[in-house]
PDB file of N, CA and C in Angstrom:
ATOM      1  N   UNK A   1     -17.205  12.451 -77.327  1.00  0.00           N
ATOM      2  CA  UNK A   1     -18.470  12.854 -77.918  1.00  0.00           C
ATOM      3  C   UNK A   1     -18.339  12.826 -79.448  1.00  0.00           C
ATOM      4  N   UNK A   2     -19.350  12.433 -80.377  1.00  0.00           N
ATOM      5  CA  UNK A   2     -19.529  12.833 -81.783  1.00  0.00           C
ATOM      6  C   UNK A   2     -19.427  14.008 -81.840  1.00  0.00           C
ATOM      7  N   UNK A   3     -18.477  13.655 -83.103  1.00  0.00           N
ATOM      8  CA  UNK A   3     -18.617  15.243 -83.285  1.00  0.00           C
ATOM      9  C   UNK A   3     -20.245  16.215 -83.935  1.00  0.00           C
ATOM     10  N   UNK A   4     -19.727  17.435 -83.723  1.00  0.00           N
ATOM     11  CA  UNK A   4     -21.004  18.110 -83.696  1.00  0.00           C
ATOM     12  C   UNK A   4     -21.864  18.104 -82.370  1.00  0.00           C
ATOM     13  N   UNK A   5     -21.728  17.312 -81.438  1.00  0.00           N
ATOM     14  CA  UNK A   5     -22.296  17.438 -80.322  1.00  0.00           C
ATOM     15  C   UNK A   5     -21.464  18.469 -79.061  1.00  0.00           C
ATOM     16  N   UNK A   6     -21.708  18.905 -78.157  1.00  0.00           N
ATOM     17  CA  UNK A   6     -21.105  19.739 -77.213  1.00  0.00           C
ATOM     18  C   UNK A   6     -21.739  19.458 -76.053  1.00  0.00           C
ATOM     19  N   UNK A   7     -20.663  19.862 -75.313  1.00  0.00           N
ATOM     20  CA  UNK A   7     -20.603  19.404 -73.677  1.00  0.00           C
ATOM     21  C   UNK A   7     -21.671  20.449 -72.980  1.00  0.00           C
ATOM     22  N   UNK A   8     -22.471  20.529 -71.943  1.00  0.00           N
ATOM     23  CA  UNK A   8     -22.547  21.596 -71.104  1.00  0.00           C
ATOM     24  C   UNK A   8     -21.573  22.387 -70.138  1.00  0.00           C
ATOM     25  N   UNK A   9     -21.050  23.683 -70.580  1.00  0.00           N
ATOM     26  CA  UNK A   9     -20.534  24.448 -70.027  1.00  0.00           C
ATOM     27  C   UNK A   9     -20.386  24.784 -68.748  1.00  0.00           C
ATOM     28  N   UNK A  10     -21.567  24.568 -67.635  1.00  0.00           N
ATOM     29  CA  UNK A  10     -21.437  24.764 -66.505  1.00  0.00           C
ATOM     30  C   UNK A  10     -22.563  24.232 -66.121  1.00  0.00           C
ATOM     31  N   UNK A  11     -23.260  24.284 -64.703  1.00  0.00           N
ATOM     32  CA  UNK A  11     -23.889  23.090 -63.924  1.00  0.00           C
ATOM     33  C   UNK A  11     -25.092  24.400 -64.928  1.00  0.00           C
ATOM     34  N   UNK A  12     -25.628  24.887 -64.477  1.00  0.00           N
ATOM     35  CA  UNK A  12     -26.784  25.611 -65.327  1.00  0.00           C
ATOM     36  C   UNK A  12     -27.216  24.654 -66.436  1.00  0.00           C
ATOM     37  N   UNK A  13     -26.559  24.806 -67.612  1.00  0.00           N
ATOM     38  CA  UNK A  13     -26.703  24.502 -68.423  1.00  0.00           C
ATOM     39  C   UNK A  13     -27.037  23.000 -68.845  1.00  0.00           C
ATOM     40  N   UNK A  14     -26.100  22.553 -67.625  1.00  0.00           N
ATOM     41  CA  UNK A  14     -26.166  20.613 -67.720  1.00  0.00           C
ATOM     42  C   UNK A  14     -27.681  20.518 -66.882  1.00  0.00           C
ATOM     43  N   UNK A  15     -28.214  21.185 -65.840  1.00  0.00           N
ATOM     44  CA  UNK A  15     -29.592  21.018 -65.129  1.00  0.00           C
ATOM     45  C   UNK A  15     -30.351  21.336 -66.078  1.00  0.00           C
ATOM     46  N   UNK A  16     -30.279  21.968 -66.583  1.00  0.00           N
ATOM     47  CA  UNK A  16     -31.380  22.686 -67.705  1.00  0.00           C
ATOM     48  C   UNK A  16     -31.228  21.193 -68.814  1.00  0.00           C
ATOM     49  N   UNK A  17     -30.247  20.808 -69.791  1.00  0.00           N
ATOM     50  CA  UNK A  17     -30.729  19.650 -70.655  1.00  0.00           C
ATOM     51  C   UNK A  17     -31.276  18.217 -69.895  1.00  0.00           C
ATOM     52  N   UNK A  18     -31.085  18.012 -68.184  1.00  0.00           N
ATOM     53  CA  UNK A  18     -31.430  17.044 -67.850  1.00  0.00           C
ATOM     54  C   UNK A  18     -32.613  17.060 -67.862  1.00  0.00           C
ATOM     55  N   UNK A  19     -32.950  19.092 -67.641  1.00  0.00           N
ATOM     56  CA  UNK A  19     -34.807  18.711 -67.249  1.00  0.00           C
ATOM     57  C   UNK A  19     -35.456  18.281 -68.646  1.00  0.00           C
ATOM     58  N   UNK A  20     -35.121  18.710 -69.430  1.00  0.00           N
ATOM     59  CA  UNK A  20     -35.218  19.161 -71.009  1.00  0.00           C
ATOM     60  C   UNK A  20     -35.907  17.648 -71.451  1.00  0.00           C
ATOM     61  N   UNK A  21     -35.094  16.780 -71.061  1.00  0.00           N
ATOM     62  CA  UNK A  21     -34.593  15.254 -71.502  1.00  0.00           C
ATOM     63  C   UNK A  21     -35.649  14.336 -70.730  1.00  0.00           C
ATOM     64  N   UNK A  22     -35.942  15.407 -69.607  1.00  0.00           N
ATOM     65  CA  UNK A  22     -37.231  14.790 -68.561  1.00  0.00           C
ATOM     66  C   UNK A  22     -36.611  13.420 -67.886  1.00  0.00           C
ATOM     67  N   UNK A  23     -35.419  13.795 -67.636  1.00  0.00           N
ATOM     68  CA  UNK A  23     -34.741  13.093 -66.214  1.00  0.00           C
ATOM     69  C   UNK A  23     -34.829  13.429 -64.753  1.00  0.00           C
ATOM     70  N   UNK A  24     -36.177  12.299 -64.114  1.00  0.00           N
ATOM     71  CA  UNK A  24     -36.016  13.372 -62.808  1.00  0.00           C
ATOM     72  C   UNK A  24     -34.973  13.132 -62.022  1.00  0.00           C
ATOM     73  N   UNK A  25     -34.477  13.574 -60.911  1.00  0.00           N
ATOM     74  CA  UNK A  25     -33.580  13.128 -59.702  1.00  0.00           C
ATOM     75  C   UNK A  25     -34.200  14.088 -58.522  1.00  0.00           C
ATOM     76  N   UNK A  26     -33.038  13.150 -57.440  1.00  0.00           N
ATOM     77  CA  UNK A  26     -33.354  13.268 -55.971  1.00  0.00           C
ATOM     78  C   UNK A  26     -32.378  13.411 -55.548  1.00  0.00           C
ATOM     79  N   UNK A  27     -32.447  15.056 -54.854  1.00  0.00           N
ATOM     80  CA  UNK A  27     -30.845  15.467 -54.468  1.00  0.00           C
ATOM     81  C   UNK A  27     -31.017  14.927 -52.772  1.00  0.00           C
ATOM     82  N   UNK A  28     -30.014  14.431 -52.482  1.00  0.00           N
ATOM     83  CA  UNK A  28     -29.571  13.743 -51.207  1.00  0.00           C
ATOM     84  C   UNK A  28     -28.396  14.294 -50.441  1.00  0.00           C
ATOM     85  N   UNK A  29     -28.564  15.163 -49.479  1.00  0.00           N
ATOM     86  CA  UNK A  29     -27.613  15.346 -48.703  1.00  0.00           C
ATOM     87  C   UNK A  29     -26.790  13.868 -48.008  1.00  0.00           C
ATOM     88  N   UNK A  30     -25.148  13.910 -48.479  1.00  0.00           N
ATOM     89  CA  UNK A  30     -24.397  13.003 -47.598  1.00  0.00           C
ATOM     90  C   UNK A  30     -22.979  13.822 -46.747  1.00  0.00           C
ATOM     91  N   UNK A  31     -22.714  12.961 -46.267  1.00  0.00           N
ATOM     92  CA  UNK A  31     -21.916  13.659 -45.073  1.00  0.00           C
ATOM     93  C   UNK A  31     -20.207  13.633 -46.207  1.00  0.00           C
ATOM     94  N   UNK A  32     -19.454  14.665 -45.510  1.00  0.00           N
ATOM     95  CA  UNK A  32     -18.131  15.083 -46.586  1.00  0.00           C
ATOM     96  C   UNK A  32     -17.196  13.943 -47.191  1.00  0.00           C
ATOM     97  N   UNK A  33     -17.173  12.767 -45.909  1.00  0.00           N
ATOM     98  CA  UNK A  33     -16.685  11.823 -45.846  1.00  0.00           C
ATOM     99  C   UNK A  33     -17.100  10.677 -46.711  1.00  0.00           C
ATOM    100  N   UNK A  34     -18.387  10.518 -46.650  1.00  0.00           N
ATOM    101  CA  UNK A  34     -19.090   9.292 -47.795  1.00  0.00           C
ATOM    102  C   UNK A  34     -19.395   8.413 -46.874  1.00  0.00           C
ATOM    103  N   UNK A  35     -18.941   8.442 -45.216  1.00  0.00           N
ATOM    104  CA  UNK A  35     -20.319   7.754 -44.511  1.00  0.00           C
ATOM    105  C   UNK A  35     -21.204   7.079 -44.684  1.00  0.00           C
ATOM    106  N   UNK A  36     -22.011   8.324 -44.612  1.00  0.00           N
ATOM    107  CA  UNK A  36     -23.770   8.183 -44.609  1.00  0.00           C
ATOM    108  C   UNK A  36     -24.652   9.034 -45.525  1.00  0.00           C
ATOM    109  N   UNK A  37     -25.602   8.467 -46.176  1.00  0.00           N
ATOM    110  CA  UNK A  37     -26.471   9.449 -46.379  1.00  0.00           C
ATOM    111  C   UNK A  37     -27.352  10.236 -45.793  1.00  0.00           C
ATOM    112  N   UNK A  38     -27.938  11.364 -45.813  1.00  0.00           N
ATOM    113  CA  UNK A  38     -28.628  12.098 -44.471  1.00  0.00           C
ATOM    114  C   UNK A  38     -30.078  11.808 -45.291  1.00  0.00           C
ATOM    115  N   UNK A  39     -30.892  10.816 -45.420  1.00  0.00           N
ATOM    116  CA  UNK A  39     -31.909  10.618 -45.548  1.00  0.00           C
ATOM    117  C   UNK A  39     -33.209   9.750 -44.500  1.00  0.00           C
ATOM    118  N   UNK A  40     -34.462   9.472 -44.783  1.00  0.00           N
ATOM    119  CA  UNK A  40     -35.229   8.839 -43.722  1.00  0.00           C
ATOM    120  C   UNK A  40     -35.365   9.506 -42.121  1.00  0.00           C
ATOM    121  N   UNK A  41     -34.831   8.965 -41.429  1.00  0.00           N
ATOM    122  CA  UNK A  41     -34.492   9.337 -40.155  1.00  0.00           C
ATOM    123  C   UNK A  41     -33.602  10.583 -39.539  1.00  0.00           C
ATOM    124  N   UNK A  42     -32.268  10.363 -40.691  1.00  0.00           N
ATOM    125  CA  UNK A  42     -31.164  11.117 -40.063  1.00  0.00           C
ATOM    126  C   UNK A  42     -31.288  12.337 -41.179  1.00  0.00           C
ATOM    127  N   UNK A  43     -32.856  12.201 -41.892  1.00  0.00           N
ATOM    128  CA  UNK A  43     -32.592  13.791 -42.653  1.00  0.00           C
ATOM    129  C   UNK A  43     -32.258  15.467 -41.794  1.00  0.00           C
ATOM    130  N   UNK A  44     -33.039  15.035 -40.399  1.00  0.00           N
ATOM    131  CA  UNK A  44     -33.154  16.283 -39.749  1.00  0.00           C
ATOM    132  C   UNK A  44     -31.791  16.768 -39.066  1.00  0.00           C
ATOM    133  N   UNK A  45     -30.357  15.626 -39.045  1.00  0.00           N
ATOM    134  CA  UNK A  45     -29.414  15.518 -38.070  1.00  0.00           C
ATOM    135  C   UNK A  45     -28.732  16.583 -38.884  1.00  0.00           C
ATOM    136  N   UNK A  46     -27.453  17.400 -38.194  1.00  0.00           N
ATOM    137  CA  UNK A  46     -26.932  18.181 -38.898  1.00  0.00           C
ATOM    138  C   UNK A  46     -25.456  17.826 -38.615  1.00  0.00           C
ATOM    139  N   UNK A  47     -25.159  16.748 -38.124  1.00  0.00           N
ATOM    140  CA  UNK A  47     -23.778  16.555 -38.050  1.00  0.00           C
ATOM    141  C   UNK A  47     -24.204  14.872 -38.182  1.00  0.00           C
ATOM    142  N   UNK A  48     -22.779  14.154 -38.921  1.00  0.00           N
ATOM    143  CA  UNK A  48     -22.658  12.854 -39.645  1.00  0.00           C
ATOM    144  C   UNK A  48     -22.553  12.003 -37.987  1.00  0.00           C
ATOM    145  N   UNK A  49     -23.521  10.894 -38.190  1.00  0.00           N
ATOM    146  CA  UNK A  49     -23.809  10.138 -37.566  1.00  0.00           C
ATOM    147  C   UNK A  49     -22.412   8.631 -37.259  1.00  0.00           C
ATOM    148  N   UNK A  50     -21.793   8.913 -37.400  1.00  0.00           N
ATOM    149  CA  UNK A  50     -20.654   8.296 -37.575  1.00  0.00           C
ATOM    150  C   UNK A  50     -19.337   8.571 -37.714  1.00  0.00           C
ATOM    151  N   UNK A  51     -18.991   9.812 -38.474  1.00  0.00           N
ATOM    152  CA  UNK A  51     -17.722  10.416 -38.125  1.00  0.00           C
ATOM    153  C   UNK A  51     -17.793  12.074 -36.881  1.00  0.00           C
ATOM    154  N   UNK A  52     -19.337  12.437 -37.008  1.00  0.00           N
ATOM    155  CA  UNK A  52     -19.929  13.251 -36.218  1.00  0.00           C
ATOM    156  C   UNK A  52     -18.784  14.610 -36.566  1.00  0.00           C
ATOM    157  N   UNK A  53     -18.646  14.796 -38.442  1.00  0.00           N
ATOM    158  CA  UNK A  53     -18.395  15.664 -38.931  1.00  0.00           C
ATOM    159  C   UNK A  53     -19.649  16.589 -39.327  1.00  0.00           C
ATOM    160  N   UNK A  54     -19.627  17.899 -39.488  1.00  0.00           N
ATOM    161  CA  UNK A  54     -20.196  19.037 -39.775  1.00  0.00           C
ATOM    162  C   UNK A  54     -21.093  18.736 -41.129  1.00  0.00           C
ATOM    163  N   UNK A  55     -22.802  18.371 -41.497  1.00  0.00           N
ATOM    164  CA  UNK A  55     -22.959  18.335 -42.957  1.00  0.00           C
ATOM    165  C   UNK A  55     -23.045  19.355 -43.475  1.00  0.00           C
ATOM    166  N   UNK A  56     -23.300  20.508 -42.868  1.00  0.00           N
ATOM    167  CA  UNK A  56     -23.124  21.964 -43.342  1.00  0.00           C
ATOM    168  C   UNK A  56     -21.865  22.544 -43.588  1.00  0.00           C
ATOM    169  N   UNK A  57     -21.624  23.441 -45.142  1.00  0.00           N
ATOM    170  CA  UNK A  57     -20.585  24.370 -44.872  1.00  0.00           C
ATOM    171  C   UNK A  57     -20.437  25.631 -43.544  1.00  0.00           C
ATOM    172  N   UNK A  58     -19.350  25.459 -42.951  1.00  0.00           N
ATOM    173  CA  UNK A  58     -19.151  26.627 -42.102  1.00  0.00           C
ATOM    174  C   UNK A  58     -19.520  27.839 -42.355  1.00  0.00           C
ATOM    175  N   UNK A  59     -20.104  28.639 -41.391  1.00  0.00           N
ATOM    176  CA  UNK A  59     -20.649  29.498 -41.854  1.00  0.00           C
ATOM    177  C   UNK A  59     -21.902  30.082 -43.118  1.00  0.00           C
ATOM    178  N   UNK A  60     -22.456  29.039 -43.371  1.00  0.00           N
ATOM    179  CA  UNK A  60     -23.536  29.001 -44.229  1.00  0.00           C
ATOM    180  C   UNK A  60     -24.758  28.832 -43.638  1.00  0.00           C
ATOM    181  N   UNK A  61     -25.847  29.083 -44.259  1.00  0.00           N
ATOM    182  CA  UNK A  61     -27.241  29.141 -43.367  1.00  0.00           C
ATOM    183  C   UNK A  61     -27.681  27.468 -44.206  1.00  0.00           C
ATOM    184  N   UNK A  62     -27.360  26.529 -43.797  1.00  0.00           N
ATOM    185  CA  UNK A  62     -27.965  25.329 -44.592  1.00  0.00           C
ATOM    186  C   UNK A  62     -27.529  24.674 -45.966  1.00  0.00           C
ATOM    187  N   UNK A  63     -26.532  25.120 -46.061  1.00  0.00           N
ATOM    188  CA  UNK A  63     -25.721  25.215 -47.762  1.00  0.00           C
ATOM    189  C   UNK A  63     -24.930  23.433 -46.994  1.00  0.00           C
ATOM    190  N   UNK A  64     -25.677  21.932 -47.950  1.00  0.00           N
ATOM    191  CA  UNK A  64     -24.491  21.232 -47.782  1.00  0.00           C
ATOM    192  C   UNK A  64     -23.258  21.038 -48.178  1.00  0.00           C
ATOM    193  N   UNK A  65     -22.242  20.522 -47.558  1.00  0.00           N
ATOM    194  CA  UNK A  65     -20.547  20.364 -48.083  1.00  0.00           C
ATOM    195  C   UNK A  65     -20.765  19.337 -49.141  1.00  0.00           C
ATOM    196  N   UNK A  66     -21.633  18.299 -49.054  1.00  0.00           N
ATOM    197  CA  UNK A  66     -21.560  17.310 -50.399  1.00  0.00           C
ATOM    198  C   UNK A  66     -23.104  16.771 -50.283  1.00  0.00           C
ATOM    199  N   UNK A  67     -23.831  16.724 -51.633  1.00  0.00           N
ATOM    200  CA  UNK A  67     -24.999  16.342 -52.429  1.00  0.00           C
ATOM    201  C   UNK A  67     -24.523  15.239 -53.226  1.00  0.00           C
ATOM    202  N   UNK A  68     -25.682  14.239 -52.688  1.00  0.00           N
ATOM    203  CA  UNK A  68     -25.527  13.089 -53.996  1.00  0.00           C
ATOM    204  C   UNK A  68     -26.684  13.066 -54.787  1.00  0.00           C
ATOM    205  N   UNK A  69     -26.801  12.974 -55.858  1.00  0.00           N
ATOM    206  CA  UNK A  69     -28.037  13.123 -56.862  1.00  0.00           C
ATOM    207  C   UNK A  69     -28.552  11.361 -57.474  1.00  0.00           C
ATOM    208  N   UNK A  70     -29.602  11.801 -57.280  1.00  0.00           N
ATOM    209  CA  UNK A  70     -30.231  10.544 -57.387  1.00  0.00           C
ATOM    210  C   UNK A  70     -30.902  10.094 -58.649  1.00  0.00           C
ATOM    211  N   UNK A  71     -30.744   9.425 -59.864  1.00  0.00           N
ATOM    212  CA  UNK A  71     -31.320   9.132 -61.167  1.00  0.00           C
ATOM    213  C   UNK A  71     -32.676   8.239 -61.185  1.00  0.00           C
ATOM    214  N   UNK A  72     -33.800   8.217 -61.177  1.00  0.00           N
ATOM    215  CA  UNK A  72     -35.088   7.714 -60.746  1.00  0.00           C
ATOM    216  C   UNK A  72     -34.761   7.365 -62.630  1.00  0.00           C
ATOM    217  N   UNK A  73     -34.391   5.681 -62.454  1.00  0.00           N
ATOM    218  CA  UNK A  73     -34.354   5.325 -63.851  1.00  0.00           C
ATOM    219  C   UNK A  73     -35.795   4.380 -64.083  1.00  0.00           C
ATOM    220  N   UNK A  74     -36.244   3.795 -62.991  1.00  0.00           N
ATOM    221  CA  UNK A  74     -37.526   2.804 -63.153  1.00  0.00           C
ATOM    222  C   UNK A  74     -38.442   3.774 -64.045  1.00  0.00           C
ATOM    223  N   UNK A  75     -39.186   5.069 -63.205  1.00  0.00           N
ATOM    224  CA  UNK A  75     -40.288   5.452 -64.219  1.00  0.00           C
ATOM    225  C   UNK A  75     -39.841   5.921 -65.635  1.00  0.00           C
ATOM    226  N   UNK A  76     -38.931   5.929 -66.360  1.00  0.00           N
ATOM    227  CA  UNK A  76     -38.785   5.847 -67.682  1.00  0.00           C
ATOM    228  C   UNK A  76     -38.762   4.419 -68.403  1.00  0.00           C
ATOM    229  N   UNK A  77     -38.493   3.847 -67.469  1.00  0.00           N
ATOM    230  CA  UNK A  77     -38.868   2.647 -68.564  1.00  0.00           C
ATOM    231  C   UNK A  77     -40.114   1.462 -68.658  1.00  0.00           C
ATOM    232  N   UNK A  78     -40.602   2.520 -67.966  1.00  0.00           N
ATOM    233  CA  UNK A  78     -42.288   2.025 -67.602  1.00  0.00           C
ATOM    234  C   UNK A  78     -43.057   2.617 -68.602  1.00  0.00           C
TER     235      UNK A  78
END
């Protein structure tokens, strides 16, 4: 980084300058493994369609084990 510039400290802070910056995204549940993504069809499935691992943390009410975030770069440069 230039100097004089600074990092974000923790995910808070980094969500907060993305909104800031008016970057949208699309959080995407995928399975732990890197599989599949749980979107379209297999949004409602709760176990990976292919390794038919767990997409939920254990013991959590709906909390996924891994999110992929999605950068919607077309409408900015429209």
């Amino acid at each position: 980084m230039p100097k004089g510039n600074k990092m974000p400290t923790n995910v808070y802070e980094a969500l907060n300058l993305i909104k800031a910056l008016g970057l949208n995204y699309d959080s995407i549940h995928a399975c732990p493994n890197g599989c599949v993504l749980f979107r379209n069809t297999s949004r409602g499935s709760k176990v990976c369609l292919k390794c038919n691992n767990n997409k939920f943390v254990d013991g959590s009410h709906g909390v996924p084990q891994k999110v992929f975030c999605h950068f919607l770069v077309i409408p900015k440069l429209i």
